[in-house]
PDB file of N, CA and C in Angstrom:
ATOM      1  N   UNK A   1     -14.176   2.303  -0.331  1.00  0.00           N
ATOM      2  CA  UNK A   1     -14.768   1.001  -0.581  1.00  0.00           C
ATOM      3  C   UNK A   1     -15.735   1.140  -1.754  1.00  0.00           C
ATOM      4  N   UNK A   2     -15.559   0.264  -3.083  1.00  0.00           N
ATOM      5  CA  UNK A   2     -16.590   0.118  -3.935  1.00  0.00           C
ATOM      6  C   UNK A   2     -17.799  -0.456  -3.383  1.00  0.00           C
ATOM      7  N   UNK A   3     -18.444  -0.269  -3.369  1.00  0.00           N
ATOM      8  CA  UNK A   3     -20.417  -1.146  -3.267  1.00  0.00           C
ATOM      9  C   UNK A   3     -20.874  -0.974  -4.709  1.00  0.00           C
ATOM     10  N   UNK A   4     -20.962  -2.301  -5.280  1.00  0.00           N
ATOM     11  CA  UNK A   4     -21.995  -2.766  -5.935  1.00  0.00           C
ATOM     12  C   UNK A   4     -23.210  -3.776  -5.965  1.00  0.00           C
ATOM     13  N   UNK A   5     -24.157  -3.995  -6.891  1.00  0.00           N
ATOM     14  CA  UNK A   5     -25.427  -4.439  -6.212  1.00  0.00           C
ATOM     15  C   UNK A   5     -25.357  -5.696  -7.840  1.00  0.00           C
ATOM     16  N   UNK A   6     -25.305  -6.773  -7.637  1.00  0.00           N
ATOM     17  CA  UNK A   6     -25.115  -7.731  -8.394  1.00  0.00           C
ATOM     18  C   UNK A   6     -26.192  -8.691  -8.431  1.00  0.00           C
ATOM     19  N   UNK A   7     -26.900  -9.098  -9.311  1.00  0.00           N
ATOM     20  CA  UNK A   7     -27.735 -10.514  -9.483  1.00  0.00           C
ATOM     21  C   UNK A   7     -27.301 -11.869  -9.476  1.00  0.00           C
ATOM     22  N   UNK A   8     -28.071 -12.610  -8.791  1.00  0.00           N
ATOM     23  CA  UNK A   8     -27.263 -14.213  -9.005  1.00  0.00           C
ATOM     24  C   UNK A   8     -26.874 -14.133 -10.583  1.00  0.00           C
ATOM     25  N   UNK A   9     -26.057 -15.441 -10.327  1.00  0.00           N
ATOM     26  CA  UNK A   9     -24.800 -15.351 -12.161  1.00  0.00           C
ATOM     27  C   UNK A   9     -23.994 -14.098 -12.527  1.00  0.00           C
ATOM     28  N   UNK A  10     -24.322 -12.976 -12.371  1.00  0.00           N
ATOM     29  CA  UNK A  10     -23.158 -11.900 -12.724  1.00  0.00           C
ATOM     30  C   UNK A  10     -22.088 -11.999 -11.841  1.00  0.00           C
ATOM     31  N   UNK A  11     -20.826 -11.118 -12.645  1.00  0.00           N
ATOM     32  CA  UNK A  11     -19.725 -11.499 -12.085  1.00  0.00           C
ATOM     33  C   UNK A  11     -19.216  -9.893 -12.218  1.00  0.00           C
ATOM     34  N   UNK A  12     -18.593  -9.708 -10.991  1.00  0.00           N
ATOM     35  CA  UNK A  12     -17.376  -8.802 -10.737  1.00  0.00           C
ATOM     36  C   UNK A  12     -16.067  -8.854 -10.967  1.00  0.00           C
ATOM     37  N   UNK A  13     -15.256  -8.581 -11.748  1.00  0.00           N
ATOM     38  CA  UNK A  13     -13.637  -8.742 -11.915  1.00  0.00           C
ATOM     39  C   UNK A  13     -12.821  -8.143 -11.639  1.00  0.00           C
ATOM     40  N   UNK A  14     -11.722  -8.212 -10.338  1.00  0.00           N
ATOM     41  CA  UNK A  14     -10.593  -7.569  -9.861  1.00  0.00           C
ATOM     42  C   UNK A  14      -9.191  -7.916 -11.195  1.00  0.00           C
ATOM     43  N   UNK A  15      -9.103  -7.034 -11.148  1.00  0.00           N
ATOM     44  CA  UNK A  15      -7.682  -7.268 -12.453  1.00  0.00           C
ATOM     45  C   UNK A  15      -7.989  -7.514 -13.571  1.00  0.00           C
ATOM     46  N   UNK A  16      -6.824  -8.847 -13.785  1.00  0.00           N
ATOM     47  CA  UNK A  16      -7.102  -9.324 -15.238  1.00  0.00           C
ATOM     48  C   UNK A  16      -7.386 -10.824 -14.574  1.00  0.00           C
ATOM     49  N   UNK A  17      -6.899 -11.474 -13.433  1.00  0.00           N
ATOM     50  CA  UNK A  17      -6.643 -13.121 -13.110  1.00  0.00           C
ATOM     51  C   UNK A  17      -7.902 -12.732 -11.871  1.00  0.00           C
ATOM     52  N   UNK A  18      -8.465 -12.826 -11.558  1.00  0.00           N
ATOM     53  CA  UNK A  18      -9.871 -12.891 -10.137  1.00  0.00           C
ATOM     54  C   UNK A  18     -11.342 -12.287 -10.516  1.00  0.00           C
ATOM     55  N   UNK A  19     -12.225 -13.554 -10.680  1.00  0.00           N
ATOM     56  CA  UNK A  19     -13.122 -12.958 -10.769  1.00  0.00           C
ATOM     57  C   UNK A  19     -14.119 -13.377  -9.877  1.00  0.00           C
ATOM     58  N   UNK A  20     -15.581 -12.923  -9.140  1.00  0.00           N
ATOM     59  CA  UNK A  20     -16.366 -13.378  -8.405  1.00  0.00           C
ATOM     60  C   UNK A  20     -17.470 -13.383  -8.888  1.00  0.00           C
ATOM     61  N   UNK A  21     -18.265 -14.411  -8.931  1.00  0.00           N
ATOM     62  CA  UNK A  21     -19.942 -14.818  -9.958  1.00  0.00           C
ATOM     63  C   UNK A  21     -20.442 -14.816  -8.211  1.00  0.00           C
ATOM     64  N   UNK A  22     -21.658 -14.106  -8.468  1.00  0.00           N
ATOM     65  CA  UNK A  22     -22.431 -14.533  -7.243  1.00  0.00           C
ATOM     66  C   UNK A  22     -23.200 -15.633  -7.544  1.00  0.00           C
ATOM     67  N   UNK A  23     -23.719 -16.659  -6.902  1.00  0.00           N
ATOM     68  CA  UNK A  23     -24.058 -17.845  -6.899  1.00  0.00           C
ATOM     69  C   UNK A  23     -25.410 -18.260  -6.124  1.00  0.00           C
ATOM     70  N   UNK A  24     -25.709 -16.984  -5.267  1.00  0.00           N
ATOM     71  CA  UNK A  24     -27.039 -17.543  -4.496  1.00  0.00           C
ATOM     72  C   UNK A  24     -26.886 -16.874  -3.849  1.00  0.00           C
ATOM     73  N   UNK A  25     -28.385 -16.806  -3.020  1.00  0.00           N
ATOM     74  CA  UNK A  25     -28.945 -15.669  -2.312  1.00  0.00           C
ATOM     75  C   UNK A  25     -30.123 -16.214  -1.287  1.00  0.00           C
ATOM     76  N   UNK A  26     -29.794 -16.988  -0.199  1.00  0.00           N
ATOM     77  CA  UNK A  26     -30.367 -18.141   0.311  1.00  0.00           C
ATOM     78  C   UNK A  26     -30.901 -16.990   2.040  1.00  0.00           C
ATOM     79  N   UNK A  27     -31.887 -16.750   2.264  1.00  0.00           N
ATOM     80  CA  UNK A  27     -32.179 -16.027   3.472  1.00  0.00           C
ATOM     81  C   UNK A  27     -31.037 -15.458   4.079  1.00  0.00           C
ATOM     82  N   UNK A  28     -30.713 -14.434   3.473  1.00  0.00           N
ATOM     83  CA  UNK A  28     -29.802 -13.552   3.385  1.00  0.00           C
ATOM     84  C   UNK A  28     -28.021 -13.925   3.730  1.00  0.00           C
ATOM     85  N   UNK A  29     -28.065 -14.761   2.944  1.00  0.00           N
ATOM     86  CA  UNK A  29     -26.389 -15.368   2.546  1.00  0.00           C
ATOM     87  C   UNK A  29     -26.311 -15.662   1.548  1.00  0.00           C
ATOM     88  N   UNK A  30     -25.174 -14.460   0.730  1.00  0.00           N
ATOM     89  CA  UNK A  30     -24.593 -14.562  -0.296  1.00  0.00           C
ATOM     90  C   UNK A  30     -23.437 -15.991  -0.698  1.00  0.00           C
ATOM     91  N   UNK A  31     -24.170 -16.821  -1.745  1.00  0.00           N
ATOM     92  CA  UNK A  31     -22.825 -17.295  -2.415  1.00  0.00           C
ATOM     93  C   UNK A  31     -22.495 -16.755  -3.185  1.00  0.00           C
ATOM     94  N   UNK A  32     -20.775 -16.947  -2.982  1.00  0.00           N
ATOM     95  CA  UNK A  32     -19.886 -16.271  -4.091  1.00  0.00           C
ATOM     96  C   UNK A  32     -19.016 -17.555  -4.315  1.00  0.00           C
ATOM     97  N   UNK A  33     -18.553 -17.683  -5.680  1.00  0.00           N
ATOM     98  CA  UNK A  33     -17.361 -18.366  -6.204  1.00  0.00           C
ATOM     99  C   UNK A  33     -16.287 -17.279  -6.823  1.00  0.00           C
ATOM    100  N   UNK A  34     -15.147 -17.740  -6.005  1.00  0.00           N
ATOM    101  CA  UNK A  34     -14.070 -16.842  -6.170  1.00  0.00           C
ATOM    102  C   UNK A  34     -13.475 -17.756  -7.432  1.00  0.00           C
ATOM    103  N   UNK A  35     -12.891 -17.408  -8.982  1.00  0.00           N
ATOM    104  CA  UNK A  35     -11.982 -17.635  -9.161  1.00  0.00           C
ATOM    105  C   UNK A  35     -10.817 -17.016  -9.131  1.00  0.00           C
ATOM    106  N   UNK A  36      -8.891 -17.365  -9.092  1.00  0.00           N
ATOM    107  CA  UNK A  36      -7.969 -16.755  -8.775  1.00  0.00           C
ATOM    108  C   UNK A  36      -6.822 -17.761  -9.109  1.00  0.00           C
ATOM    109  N   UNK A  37      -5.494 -17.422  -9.112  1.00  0.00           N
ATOM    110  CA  UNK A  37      -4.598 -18.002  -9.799  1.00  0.00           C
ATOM    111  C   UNK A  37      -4.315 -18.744  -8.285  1.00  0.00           C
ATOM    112  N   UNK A  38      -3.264 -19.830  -8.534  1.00  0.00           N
ATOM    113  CA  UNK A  38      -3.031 -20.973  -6.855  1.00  0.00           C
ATOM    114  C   UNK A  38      -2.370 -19.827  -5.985  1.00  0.00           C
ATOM    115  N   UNK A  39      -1.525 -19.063  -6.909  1.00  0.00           N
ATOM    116  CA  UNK A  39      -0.998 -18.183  -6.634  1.00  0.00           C
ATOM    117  C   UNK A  39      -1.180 -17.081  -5.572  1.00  0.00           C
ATOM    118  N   UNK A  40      -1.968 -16.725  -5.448  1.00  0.00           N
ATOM    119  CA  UNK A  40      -3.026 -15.351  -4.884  1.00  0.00           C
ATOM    120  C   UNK A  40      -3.837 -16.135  -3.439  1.00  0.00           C
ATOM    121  N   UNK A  41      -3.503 -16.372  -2.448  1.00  0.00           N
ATOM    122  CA  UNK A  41      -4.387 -16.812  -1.610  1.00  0.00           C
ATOM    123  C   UNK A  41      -5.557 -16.515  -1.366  1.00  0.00           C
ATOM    124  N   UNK A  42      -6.789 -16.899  -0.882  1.00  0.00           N
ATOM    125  CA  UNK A  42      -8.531 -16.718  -0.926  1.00  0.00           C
ATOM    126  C   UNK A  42      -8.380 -17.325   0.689  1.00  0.00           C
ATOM    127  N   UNK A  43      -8.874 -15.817   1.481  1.00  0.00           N
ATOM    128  CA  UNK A  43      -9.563 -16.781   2.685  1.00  0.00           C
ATOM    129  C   UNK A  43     -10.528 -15.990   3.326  1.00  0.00           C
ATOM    130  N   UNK A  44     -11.532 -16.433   4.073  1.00  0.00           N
ATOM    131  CA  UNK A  44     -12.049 -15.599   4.749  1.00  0.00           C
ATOM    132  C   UNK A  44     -11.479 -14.834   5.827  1.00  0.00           C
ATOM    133  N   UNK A  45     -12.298 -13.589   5.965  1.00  0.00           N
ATOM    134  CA  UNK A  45     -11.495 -12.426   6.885  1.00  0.00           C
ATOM    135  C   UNK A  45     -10.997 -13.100   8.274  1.00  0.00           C
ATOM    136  N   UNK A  46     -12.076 -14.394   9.144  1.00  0.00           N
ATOM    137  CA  UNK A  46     -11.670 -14.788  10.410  1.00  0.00           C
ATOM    138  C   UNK A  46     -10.362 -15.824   9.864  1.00  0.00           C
ATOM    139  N   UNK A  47     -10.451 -16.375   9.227  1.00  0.00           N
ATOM    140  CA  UNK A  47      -9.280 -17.585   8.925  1.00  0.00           C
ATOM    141  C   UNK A  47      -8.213 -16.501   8.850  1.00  0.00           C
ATOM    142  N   UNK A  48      -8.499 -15.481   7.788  1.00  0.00           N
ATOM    143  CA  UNK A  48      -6.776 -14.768   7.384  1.00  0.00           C
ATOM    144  C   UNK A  48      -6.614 -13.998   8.704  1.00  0.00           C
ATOM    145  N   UNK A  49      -7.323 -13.338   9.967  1.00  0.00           N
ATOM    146  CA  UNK A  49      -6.929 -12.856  10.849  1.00  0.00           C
ATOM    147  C   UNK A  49      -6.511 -13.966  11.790  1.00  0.00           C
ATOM    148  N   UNK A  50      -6.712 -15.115  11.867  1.00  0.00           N
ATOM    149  CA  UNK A  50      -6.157 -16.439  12.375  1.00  0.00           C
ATOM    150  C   UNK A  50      -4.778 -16.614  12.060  1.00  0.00           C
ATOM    151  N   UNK A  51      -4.518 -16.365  10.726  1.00  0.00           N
ATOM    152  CA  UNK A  51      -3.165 -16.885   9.911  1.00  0.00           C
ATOM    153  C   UNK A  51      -2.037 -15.663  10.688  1.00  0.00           C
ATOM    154  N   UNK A  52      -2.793 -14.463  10.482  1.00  0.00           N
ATOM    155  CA  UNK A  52      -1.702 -13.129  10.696  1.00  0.00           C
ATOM    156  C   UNK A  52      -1.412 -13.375  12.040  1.00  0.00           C
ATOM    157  N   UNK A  53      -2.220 -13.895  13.515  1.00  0.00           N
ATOM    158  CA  UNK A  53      -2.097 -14.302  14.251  1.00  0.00           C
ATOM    159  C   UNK A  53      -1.002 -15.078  14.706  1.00  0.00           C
ATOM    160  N   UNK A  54      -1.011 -16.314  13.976  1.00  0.00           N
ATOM    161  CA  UNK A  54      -0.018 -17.112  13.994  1.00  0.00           C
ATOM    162  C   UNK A  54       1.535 -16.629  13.879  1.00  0.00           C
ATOM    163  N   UNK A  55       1.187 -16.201  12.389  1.00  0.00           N
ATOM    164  CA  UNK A  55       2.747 -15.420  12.303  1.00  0.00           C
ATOM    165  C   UNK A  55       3.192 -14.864  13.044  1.00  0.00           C
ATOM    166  N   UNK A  56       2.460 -14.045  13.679  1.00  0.00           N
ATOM    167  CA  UNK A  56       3.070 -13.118  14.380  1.00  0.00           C
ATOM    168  C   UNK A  56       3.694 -13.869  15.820  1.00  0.00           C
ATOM    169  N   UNK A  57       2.558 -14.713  16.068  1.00  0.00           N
ATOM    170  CA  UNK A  57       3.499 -15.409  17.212  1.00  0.00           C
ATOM    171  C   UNK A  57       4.382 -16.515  16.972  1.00  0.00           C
ATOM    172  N   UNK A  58       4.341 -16.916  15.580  1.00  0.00           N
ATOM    173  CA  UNK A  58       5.637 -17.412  15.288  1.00  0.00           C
ATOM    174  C   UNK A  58       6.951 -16.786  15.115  1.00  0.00           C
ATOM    175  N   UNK A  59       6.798 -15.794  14.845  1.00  0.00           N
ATOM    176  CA  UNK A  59       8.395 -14.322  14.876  1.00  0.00           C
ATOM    177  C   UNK A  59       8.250 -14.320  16.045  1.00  0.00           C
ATOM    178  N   UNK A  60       7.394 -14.674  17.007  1.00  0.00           N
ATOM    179  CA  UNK A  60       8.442 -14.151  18.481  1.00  0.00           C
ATOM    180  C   UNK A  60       8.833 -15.124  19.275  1.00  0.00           C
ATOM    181  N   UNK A  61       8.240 -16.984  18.466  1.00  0.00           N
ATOM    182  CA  UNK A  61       8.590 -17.891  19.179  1.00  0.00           C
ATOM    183  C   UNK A  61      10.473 -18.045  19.244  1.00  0.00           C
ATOM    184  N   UNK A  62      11.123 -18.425  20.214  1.00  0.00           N
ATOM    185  CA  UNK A  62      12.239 -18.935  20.633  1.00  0.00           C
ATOM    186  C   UNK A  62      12.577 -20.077  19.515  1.00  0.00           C
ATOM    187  N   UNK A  63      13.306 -20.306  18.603  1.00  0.00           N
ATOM    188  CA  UNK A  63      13.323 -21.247  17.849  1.00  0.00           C
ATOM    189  C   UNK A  63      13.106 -22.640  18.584  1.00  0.00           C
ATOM    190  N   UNK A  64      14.495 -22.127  19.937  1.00  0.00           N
ATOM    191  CA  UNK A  64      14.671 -23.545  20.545  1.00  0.00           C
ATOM    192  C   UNK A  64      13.349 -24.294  20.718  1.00  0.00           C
ATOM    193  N   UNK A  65      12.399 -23.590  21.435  1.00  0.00           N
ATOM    194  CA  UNK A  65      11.327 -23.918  21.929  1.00  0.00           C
ATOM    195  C   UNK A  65      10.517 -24.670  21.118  1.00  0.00           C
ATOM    196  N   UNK A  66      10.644 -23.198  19.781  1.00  0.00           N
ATOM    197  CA  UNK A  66       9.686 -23.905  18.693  1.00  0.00           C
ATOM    198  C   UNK A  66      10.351 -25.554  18.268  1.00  0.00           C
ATOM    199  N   UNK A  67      11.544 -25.955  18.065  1.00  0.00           N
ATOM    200  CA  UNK A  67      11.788 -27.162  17.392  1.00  0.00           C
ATOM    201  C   UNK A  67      11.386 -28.198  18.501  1.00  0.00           C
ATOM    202  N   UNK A  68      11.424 -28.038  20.506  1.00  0.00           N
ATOM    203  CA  UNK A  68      10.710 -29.166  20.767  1.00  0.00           C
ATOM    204  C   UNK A  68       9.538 -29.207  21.101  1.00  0.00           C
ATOM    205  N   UNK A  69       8.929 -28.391  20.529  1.00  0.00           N
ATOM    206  CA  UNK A  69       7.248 -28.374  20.267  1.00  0.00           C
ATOM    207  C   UNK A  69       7.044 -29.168  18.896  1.00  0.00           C
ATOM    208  N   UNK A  70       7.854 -29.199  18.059  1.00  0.00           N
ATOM    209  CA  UNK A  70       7.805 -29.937  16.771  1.00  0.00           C
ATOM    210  C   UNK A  70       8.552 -31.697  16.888  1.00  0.00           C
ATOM    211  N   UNK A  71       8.620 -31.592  18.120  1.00  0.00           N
ATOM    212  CA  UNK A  71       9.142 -32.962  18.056  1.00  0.00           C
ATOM    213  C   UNK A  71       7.904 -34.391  18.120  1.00  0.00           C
ATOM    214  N   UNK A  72       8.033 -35.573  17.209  1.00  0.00           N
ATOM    215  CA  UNK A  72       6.845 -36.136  16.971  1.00  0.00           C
ATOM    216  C   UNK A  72       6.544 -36.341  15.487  1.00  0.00           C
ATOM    217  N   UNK A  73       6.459 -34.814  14.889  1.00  0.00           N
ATOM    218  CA  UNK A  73       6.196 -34.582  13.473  1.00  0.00           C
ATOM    219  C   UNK A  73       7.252 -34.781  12.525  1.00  0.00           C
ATOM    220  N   UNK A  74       6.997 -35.237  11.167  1.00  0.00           N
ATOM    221  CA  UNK A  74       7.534 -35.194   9.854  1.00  0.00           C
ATOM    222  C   UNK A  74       8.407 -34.517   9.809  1.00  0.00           C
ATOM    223  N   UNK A  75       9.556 -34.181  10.012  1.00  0.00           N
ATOM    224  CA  UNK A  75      10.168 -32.864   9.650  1.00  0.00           C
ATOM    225  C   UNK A  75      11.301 -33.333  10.322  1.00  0.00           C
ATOM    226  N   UNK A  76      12.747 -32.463   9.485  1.00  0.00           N
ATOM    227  CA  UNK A  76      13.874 -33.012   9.742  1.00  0.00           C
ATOM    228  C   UNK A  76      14.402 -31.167  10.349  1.00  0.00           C
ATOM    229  N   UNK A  77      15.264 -31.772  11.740  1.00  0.00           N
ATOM    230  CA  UNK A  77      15.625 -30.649  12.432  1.00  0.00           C
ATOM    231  C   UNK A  77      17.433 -30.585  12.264  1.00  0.00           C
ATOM    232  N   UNK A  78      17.879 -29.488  11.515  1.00  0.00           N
ATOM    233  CA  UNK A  78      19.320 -29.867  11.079  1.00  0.00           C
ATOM    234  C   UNK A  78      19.808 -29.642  11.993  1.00  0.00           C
ATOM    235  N   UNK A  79      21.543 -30.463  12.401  1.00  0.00           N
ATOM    236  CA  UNK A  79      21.885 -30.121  13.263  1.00  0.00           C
ATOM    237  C   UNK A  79      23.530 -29.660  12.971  1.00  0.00           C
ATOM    238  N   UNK A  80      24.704 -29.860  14.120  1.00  0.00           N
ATOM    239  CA  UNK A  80      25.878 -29.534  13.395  1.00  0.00           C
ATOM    240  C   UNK A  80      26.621 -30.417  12.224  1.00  0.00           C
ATOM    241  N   UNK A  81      26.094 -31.726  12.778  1.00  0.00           N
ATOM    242  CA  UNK A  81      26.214 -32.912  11.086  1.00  0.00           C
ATOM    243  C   UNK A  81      25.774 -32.793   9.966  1.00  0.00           C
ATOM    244  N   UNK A  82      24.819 -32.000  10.126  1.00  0.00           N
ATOM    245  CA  UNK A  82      24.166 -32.386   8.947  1.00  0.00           C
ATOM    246  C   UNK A  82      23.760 -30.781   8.146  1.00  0.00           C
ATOM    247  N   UNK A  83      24.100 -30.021   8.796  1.00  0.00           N
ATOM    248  CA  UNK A  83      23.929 -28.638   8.180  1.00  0.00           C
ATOM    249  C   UNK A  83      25.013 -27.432   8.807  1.00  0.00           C
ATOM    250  N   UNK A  84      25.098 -26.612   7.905  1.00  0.00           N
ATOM    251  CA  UNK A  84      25.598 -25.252   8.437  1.00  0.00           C
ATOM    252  C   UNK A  84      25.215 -24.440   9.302  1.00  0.00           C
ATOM    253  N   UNK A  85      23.484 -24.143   8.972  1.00  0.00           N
ATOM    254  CA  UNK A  85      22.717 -23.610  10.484  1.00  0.00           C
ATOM    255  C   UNK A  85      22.486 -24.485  11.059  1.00  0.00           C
ATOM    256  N   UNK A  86      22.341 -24.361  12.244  1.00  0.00           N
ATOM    257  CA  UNK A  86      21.466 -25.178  13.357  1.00  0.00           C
ATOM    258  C   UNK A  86      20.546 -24.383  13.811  1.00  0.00           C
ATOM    259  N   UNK A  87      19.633 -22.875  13.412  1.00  0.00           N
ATOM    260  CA  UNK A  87      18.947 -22.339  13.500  1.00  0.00           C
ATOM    261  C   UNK A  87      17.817 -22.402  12.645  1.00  0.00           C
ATOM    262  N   UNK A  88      17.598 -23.696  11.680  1.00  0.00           N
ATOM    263  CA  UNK A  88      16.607 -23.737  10.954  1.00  0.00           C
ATOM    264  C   UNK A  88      16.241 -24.945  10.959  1.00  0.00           C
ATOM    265  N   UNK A  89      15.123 -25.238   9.710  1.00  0.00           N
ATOM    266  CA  UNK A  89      13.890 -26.275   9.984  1.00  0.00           C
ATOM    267  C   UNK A  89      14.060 -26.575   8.692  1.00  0.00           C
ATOM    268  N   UNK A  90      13.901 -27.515   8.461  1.00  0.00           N
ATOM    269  CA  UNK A  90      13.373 -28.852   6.611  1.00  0.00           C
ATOM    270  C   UNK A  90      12.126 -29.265   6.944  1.00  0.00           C
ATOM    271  N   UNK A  91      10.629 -28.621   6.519  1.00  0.00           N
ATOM    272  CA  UNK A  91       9.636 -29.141   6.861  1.00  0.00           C
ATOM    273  C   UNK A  91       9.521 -30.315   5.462  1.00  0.00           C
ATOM    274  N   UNK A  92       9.530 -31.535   5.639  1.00  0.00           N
ATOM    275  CA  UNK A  92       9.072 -32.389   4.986  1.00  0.00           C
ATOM    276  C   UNK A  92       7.512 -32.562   4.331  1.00  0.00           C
ATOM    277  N   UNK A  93       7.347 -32.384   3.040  1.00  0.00           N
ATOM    278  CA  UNK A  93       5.870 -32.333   2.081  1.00  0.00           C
ATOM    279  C   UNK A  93       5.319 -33.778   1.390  1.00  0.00           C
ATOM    280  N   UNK A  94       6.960 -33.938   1.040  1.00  0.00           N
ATOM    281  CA  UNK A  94       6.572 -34.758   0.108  1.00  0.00           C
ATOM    282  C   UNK A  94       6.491 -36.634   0.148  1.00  0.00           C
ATOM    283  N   UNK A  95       6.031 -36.599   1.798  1.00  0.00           N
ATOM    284  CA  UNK A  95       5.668 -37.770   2.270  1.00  0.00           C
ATOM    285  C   UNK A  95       4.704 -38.425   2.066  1.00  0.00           C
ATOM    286  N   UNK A  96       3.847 -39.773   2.230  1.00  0.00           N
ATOM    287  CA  UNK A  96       3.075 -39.599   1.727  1.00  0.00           C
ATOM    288  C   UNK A  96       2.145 -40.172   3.103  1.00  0.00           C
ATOM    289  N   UNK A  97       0.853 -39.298   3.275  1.00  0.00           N
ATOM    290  CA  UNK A  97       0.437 -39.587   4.514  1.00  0.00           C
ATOM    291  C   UNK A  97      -0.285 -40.944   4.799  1.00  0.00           C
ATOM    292  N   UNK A  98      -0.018 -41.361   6.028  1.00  0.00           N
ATOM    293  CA  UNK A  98      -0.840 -42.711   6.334  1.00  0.00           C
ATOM    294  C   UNK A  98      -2.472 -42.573   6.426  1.00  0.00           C
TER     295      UNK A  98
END
């Protein structure tokens, strides 16, 4: 692990595309502004151990199960009419929300 010791406004740079300016130093909480390409996801450690979470119990959900747990929502569930698999999902984005 690197440790360095930074002043508000200086900045640290991973690569060539991510850099972090510290931003404040408020009774002992650091702001930081991350910049990074859309590309590269930014999350905190509890959110991204939330996310890995998920996944993981999404690889062991039952599809079946999973599609009528999704019933309700946006999203088109193919079936033998309308597709080749019937083991997959069309999550719909480009709706526009109420």
């Amino acid at each position: 692990m690197l440790v360095l010791s930074r002043k508000i406004g200086e900045v640290v740079t991973i690569g060539n595309a991510i850099t972090i300016t510290i931003l404040g130093n408020d009774r002992g909480i650091i702001r930081l502004g991350i910049e990074a390409p859309r590309d590269i996801p930014v999350h905190r450690k509890e959110v991204y151990d939330k996310i890995i979470e998920m996944n993981r119990q999404a690889a062991q959900t039952n599809i079946s199960a999973f599609k009528k747990a999704l019933v309700g929502l946006d999203i088109t569930i193919p079936t033998a009419d309308n597709s080749q698999q019937t083991d997959s999902l069309i999550l719909t984005t480009d709706k526009k929300q109420k």
